[in-house]
N, C-alpha and C. Protein backbone atom coordinates (compact mmCIF):
# COMPACT_ATOMS: atom_id res chain seq x y z
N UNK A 1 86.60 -35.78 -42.26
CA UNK A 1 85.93 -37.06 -42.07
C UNK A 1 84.82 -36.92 -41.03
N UNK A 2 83.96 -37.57 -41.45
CA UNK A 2 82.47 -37.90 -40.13
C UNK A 2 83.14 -38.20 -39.20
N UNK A 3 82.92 -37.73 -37.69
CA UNK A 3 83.12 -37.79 -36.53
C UNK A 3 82.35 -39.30 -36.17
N UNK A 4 81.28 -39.49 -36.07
CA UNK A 4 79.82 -40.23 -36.10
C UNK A 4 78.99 -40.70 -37.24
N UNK A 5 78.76 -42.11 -36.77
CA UNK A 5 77.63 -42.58 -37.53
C UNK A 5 76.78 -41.71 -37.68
N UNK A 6 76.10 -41.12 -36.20
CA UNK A 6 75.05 -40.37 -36.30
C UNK A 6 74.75 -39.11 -36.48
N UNK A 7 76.10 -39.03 -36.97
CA UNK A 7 75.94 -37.04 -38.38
C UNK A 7 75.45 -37.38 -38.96
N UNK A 8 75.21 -38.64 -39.60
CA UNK A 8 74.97 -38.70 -41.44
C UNK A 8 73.28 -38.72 -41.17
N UNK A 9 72.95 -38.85 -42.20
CA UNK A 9 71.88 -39.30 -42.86
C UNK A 9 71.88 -40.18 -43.97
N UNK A 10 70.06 -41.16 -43.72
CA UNK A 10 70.05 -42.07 -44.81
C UNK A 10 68.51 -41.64 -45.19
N UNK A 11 68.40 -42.62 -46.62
CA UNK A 11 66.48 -42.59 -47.20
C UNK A 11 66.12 -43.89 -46.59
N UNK A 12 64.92 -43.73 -45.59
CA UNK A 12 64.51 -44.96 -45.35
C UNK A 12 63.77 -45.83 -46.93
N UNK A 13 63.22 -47.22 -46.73
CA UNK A 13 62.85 -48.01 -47.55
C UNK A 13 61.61 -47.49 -47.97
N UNK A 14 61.05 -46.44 -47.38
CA UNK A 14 60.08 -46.14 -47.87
C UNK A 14 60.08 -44.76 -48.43
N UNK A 15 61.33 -44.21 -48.53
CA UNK A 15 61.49 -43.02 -49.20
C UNK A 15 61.82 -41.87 -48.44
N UNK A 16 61.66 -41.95 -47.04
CA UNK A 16 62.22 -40.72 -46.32
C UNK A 16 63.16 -40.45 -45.60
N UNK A 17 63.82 -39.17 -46.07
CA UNK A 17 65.24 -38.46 -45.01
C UNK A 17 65.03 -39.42 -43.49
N UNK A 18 66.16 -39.80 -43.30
CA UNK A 18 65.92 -40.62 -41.65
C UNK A 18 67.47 -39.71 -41.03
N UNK A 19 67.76 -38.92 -40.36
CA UNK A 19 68.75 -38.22 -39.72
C UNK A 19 69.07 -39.98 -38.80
N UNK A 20 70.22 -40.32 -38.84
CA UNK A 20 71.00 -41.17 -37.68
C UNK A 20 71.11 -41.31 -36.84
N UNK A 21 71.19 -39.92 -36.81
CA UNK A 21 70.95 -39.07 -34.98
C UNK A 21 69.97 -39.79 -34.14
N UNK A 22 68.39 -40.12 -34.99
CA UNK A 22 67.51 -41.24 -34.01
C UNK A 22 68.13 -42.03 -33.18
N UNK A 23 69.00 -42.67 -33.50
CA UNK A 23 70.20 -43.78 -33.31
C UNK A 23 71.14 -43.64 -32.30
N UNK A 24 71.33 -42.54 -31.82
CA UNK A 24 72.64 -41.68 -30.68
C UNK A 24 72.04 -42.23 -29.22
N UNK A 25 73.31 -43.26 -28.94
CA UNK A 25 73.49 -43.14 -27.52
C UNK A 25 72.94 -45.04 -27.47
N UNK A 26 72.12 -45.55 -28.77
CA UNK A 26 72.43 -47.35 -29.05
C UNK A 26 72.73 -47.76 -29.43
N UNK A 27 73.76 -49.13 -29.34
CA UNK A 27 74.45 -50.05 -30.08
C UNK A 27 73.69 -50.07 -31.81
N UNK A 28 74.64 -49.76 -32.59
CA UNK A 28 73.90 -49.99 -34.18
C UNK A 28 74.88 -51.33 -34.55
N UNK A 29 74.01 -52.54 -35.61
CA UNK A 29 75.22 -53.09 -36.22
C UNK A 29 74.17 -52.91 -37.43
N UNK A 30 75.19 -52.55 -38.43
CA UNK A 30 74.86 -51.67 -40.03
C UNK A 30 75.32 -53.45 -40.84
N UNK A 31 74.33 -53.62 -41.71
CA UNK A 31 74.43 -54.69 -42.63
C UNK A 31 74.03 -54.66 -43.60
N UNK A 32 74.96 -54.64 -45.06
CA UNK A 32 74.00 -54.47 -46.94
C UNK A 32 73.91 -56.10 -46.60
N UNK A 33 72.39 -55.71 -46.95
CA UNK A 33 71.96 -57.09 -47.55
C UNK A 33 71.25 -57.15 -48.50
N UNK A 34 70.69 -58.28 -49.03
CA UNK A 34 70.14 -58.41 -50.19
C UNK A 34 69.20 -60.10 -50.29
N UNK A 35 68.22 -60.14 -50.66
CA UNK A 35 67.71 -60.95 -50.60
C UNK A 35 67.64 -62.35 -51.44
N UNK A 36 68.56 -62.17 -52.80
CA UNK A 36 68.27 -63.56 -53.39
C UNK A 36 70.25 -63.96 -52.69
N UNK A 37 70.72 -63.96 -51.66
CA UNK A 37 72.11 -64.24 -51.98
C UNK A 37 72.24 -65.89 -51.01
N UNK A 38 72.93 -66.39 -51.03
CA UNK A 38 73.48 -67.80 -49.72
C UNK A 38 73.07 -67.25 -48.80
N UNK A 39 73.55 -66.03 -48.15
CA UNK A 39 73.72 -66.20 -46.71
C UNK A 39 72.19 -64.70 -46.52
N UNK A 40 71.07 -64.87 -47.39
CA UNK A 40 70.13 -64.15 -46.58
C UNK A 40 69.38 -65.05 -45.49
N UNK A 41 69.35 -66.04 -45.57
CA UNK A 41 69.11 -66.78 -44.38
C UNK A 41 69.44 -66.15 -42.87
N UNK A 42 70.48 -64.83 -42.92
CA UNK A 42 70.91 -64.50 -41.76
C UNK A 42 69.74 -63.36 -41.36
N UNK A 43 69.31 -63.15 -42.41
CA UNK A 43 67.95 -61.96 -41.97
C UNK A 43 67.67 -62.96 -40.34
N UNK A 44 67.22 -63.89 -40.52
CA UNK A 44 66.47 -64.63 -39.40
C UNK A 44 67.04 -64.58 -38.16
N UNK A 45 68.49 -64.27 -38.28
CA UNK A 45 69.57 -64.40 -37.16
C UNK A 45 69.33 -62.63 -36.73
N UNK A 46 69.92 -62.29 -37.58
CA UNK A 46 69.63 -60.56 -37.54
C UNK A 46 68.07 -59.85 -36.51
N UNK A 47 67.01 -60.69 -37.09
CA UNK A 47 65.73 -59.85 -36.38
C UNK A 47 65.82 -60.80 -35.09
N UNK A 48 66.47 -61.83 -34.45
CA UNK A 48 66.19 -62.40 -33.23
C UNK A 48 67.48 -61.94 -32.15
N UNK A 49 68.36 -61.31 -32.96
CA UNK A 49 69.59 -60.14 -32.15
C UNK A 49 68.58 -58.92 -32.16
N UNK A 50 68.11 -58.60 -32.79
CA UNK A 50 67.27 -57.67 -32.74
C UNK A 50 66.21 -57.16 -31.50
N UNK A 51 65.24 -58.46 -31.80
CA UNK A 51 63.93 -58.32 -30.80
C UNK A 51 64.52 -58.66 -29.62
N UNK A 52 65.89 -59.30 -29.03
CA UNK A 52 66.31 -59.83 -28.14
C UNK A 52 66.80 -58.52 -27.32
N UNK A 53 67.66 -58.16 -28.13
CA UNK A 53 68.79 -56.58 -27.20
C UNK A 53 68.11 -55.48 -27.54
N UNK A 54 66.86 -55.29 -28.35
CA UNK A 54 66.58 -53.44 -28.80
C UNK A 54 65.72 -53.28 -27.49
N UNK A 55 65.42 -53.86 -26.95
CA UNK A 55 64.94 -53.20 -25.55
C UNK A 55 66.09 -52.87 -24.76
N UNK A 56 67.40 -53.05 -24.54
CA UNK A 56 69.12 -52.68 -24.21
C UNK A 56 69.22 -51.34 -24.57
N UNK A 57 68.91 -51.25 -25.90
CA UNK A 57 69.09 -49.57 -26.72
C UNK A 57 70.32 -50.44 -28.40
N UNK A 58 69.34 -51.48 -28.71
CA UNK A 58 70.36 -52.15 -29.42
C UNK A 58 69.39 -52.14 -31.21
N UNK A 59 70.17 -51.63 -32.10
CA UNK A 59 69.35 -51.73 -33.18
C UNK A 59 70.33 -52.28 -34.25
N UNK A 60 69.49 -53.23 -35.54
CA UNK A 60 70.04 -53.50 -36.47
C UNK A 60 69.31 -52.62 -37.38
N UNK A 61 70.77 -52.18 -38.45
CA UNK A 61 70.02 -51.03 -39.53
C UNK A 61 70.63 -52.15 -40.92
N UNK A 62 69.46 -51.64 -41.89
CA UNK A 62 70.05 -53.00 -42.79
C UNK A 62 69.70 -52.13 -44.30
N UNK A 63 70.43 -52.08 -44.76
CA UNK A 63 70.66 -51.44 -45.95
C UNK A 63 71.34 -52.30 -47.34
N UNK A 64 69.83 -52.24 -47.86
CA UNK A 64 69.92 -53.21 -49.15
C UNK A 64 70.90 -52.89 -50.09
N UNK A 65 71.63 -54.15 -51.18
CA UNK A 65 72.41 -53.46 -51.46
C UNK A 65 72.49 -54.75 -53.08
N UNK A 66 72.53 -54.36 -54.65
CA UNK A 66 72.77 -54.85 -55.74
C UNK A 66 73.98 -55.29 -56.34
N UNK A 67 74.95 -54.85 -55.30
CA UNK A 67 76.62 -54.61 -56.16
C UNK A 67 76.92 -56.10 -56.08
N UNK A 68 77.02 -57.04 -55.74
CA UNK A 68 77.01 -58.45 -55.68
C UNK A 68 76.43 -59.48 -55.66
N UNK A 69 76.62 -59.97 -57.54
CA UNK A 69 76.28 -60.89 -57.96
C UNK A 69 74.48 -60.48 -58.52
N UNK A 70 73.62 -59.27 -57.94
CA UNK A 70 72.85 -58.76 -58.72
C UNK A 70 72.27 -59.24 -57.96
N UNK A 71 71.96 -59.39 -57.03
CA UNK A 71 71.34 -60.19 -55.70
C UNK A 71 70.06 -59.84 -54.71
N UNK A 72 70.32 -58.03 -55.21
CA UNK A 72 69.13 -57.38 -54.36
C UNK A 72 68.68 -56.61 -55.77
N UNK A 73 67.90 -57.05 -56.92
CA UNK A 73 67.47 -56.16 -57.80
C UNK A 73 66.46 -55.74 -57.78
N UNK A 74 65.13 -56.55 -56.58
CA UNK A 74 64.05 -55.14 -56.81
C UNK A 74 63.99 -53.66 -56.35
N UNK A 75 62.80 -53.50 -56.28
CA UNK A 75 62.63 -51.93 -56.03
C UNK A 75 62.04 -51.89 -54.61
N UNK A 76 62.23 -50.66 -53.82
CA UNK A 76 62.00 -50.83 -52.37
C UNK A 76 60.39 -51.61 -52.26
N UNK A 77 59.49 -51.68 -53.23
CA UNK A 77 58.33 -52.38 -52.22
C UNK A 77 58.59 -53.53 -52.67
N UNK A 78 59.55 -54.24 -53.56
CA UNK A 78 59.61 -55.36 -54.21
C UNK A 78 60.43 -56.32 -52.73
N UNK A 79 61.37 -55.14 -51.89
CA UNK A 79 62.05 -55.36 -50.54
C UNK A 79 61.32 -55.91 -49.75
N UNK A 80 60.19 -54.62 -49.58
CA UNK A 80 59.72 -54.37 -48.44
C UNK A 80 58.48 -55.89 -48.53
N UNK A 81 58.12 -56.07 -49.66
CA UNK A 81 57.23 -57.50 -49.49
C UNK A 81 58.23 -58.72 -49.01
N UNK A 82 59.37 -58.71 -49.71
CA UNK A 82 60.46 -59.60 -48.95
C UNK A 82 60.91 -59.65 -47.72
N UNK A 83 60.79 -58.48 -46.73
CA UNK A 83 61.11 -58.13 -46.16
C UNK A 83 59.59 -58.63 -44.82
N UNK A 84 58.96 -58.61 -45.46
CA UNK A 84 57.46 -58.61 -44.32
C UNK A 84 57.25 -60.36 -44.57
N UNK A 85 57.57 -60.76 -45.44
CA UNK A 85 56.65 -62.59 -46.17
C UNK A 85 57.87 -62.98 -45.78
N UNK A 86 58.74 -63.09 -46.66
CA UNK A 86 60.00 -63.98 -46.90
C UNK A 86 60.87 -64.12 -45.23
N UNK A 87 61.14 -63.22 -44.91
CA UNK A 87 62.44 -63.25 -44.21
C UNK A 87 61.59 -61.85 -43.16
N UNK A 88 60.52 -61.95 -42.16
CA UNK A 88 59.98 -60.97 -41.80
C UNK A 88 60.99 -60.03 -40.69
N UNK A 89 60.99 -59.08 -41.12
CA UNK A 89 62.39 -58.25 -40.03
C UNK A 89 61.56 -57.21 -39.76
N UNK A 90 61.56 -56.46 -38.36
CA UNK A 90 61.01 -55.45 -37.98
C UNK A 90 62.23 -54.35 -37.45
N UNK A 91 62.96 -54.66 -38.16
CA UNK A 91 64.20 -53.47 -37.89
C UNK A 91 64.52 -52.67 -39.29
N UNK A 92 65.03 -51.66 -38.72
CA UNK A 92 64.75 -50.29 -39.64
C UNK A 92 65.63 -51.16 -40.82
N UNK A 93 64.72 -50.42 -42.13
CA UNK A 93 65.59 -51.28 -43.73
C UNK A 93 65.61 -50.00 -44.30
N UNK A 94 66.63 -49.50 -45.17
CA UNK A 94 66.86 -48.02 -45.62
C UNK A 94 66.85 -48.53 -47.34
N UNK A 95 66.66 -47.56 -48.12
CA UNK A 95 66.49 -47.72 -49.21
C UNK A 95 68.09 -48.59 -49.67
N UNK A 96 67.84 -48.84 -51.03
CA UNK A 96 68.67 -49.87 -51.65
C UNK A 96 69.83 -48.50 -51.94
N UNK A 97 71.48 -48.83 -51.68
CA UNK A 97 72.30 -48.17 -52.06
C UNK A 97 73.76 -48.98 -52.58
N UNK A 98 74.48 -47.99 -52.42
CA UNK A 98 75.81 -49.00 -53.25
C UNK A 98 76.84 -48.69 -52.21
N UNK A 99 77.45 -49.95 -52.05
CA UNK A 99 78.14 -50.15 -50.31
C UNK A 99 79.79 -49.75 -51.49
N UNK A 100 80.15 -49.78 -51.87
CA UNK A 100 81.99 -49.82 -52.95
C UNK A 100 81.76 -48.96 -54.27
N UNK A 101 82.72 -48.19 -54.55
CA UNK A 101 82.84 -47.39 -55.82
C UNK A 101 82.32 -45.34 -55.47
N UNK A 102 82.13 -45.37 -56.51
CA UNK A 102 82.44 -43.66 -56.16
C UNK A 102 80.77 -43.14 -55.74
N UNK A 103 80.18 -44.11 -56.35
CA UNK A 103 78.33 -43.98 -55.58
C UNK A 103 78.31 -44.23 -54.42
N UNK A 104 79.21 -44.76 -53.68
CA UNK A 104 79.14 -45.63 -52.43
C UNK A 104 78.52 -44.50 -51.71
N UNK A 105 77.38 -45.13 -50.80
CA UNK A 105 76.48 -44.13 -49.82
C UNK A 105 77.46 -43.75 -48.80
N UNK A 106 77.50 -42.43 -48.27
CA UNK A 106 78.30 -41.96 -47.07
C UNK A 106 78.32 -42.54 -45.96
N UNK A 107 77.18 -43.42 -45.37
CA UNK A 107 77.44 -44.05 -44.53
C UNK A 107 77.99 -45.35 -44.83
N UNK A 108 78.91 -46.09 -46.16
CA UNK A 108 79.55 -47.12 -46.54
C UNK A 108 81.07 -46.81 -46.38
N UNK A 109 80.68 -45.22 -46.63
CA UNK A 109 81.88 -44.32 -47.09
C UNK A 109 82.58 -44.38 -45.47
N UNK A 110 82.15 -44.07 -44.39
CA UNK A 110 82.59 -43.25 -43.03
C UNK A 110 82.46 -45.31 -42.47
N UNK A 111 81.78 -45.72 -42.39
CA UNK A 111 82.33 -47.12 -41.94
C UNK A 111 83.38 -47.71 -42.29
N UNK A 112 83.38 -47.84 -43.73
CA UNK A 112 84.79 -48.76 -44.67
C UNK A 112 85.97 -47.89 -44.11
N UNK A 113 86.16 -46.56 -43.74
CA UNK A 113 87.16 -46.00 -43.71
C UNK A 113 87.67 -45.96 -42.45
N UNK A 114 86.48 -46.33 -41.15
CA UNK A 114 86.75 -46.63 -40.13
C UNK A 114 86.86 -47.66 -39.77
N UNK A 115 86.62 -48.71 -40.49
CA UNK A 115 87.30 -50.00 -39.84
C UNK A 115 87.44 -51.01 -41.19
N UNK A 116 88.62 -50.50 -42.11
CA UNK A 116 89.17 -51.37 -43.51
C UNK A 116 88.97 -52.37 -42.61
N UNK A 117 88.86 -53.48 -43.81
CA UNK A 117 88.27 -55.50 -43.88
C UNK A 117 89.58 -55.41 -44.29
N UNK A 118 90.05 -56.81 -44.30
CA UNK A 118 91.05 -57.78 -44.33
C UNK A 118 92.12 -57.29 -45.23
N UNK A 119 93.61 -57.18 -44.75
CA UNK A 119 95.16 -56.48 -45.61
C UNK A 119 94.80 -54.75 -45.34
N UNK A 120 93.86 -54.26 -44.84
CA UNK A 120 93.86 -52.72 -44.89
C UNK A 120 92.99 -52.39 -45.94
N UNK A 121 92.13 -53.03 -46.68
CA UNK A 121 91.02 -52.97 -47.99
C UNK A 121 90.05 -52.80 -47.37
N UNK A 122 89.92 -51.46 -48.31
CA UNK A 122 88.09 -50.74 -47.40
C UNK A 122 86.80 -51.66 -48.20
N UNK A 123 87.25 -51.88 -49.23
CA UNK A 123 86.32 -52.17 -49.81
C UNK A 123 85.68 -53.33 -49.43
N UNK A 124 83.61 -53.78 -49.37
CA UNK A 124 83.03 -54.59 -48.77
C UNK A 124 83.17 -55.72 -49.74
N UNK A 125 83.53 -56.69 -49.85
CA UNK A 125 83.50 -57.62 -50.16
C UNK A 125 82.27 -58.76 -51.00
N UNK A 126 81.24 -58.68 -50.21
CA UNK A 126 80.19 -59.84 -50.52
C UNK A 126 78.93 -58.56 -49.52
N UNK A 127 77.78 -59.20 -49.77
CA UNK A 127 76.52 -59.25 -49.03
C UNK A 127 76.75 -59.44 -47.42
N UNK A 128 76.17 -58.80 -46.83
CA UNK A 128 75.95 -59.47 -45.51
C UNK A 128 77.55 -58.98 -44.15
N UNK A 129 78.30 -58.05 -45.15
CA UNK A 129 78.93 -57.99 -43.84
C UNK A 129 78.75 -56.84 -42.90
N UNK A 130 79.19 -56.86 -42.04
CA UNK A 130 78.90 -56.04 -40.70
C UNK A 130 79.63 -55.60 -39.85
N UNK A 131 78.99 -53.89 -39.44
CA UNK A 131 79.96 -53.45 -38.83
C UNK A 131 79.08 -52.43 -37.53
N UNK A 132 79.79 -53.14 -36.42
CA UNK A 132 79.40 -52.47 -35.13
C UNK A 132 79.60 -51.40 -34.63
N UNK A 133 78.83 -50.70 -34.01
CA UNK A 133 79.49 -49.55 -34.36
C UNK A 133 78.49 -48.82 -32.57
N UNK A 134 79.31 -48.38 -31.91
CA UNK A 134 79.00 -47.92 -30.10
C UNK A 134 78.26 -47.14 -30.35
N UNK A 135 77.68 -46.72 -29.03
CA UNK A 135 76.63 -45.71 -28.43
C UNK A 135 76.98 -44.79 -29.14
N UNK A 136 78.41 -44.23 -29.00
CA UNK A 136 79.31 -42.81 -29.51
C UNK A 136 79.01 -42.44 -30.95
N UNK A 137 78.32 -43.92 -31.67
CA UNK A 137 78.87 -43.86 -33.15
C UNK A 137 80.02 -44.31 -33.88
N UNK A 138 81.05 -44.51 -32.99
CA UNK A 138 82.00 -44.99 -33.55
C UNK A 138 82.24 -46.19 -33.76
N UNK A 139 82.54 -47.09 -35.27
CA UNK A 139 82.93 -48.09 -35.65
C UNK A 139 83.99 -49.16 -34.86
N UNK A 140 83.00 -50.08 -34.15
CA UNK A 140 83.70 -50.92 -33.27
C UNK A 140 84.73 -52.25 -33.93
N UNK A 141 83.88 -52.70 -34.70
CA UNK A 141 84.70 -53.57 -35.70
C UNK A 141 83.88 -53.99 -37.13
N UNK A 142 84.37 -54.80 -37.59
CA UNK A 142 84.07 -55.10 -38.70
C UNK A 142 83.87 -56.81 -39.02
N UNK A 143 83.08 -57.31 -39.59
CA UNK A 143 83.14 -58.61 -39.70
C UNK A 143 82.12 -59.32 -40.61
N UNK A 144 83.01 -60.35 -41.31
CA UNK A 144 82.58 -60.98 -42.58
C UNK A 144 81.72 -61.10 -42.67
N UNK A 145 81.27 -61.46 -44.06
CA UNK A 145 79.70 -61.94 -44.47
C UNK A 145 79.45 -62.97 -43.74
N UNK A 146 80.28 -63.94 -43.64
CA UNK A 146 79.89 -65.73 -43.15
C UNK A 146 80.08 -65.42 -41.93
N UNK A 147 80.47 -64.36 -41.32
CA UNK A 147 79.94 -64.19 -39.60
C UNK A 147 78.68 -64.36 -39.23
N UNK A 148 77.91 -65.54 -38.19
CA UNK A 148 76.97 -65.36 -38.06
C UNK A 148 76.54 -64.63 -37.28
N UNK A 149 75.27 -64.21 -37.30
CA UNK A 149 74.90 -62.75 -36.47
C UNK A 149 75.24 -63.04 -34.88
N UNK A 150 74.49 -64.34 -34.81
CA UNK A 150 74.76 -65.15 -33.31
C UNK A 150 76.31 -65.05 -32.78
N UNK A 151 76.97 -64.98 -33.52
CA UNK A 151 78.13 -65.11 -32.84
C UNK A 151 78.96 -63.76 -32.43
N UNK A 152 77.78 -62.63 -32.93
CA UNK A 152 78.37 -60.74 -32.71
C UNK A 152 77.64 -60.46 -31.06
N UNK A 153 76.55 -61.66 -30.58
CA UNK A 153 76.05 -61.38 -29.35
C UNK A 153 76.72 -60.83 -28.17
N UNK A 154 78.02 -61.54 -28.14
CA UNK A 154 78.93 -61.07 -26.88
C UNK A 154 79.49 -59.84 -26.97
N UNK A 155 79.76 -59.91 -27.95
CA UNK A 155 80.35 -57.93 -28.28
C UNK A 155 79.52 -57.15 -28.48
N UNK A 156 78.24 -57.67 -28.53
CA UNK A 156 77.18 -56.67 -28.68
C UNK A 156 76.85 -56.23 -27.34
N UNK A 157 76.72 -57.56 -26.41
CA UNK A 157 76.41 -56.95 -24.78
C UNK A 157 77.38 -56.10 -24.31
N UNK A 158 78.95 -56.42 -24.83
CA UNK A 158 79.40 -55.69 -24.24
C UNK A 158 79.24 -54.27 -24.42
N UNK A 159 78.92 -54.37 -25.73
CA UNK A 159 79.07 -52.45 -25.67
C UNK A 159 77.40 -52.24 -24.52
N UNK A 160 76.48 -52.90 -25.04
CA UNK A 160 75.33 -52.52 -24.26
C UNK A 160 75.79 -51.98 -22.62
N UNK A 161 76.89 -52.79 -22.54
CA UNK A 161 77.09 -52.77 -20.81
C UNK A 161 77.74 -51.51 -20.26
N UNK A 162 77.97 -50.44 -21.45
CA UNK A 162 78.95 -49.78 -20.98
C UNK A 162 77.82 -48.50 -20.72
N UNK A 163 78.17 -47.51 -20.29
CA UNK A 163 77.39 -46.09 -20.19
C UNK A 163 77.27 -45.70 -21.65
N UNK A 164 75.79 -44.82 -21.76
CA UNK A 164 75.83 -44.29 -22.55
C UNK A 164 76.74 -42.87 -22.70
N UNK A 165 77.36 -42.05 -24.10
CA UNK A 165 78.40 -40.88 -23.70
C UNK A 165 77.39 -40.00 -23.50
């Protein structure tokens, strides 16, 4: 099993190898989202946790995602215009992948397994949920779609507050 978030690697939204490793030593909270669903409205919540703590060493990584309800079906610039007009986010967006099933991207794979959702079930549920994850890389918790981002603030400072390893 991955030790770290930041072994893996992802494709950014615009097509390139992004090593994780960038990422070593700041708060990450990892979120599939998708843009036609209820709760993309939280993009808005997401980039103002964002611009607020990434001067801390605090980043949101947001990784689009189709498996529910068909919700994120364009193609990365079909995103990336959604992404700049609609719902403008200036935090890293990685290409569109599949968060459940045997495609599931490795970094869906090494989160779900580090912190199973609700009865011990790895599997993600809906759009939009999230998982925190320390300086170290390691998966701090996990929490629902209908979590609002606003309300991950306090556990977010806290990890901010601690030393980096």
């Amino acid at each position: 099993m991955t030790a770290s978030l930041f072994d893996l690697d992802a494709t950014t939204l615009e097509g390139a190898p992004q090593p994780l490793a960038i990422f070593r030593g700041q708060v990450v909270l990892v979120v599939n989202v998708a843009s036609r669903c209820g709760l993309t409205p939280q993009y808005t919540d997401l980039e103002a946790l964002y611009q607020s703590l990434a001067p801390q060493g605090f980043s949101v990584l947001g990784f689009p995602c189709n498996q529910f309800g068909a919700q994120e079906p364009g193609d990365a610039a079909q995103i990336r215009h959604f992404c700049s007009l609609d719902y403008p986010v200036s935090f890293p967006m990685f290409a569109k992948v599949e968060v459940n099933g045997t495609d599931a991207h490795p970094v869906y794979r090494f989160l779900k397994q580090a912190a199973p959702g609700l009865l011990g079930t790895e599997a993600v549920k809906w759009n939009f949920t999230k998982f925190l994850v320390g300086r170290d890389g390691r998966v701090v918790a996990r929490y629902a779609p209908t979590t609002q981002p606003a309300v991950l603030r306090a556990d977010i400072e806290k990890l901010l507050a601690e030393p980096a390893p």
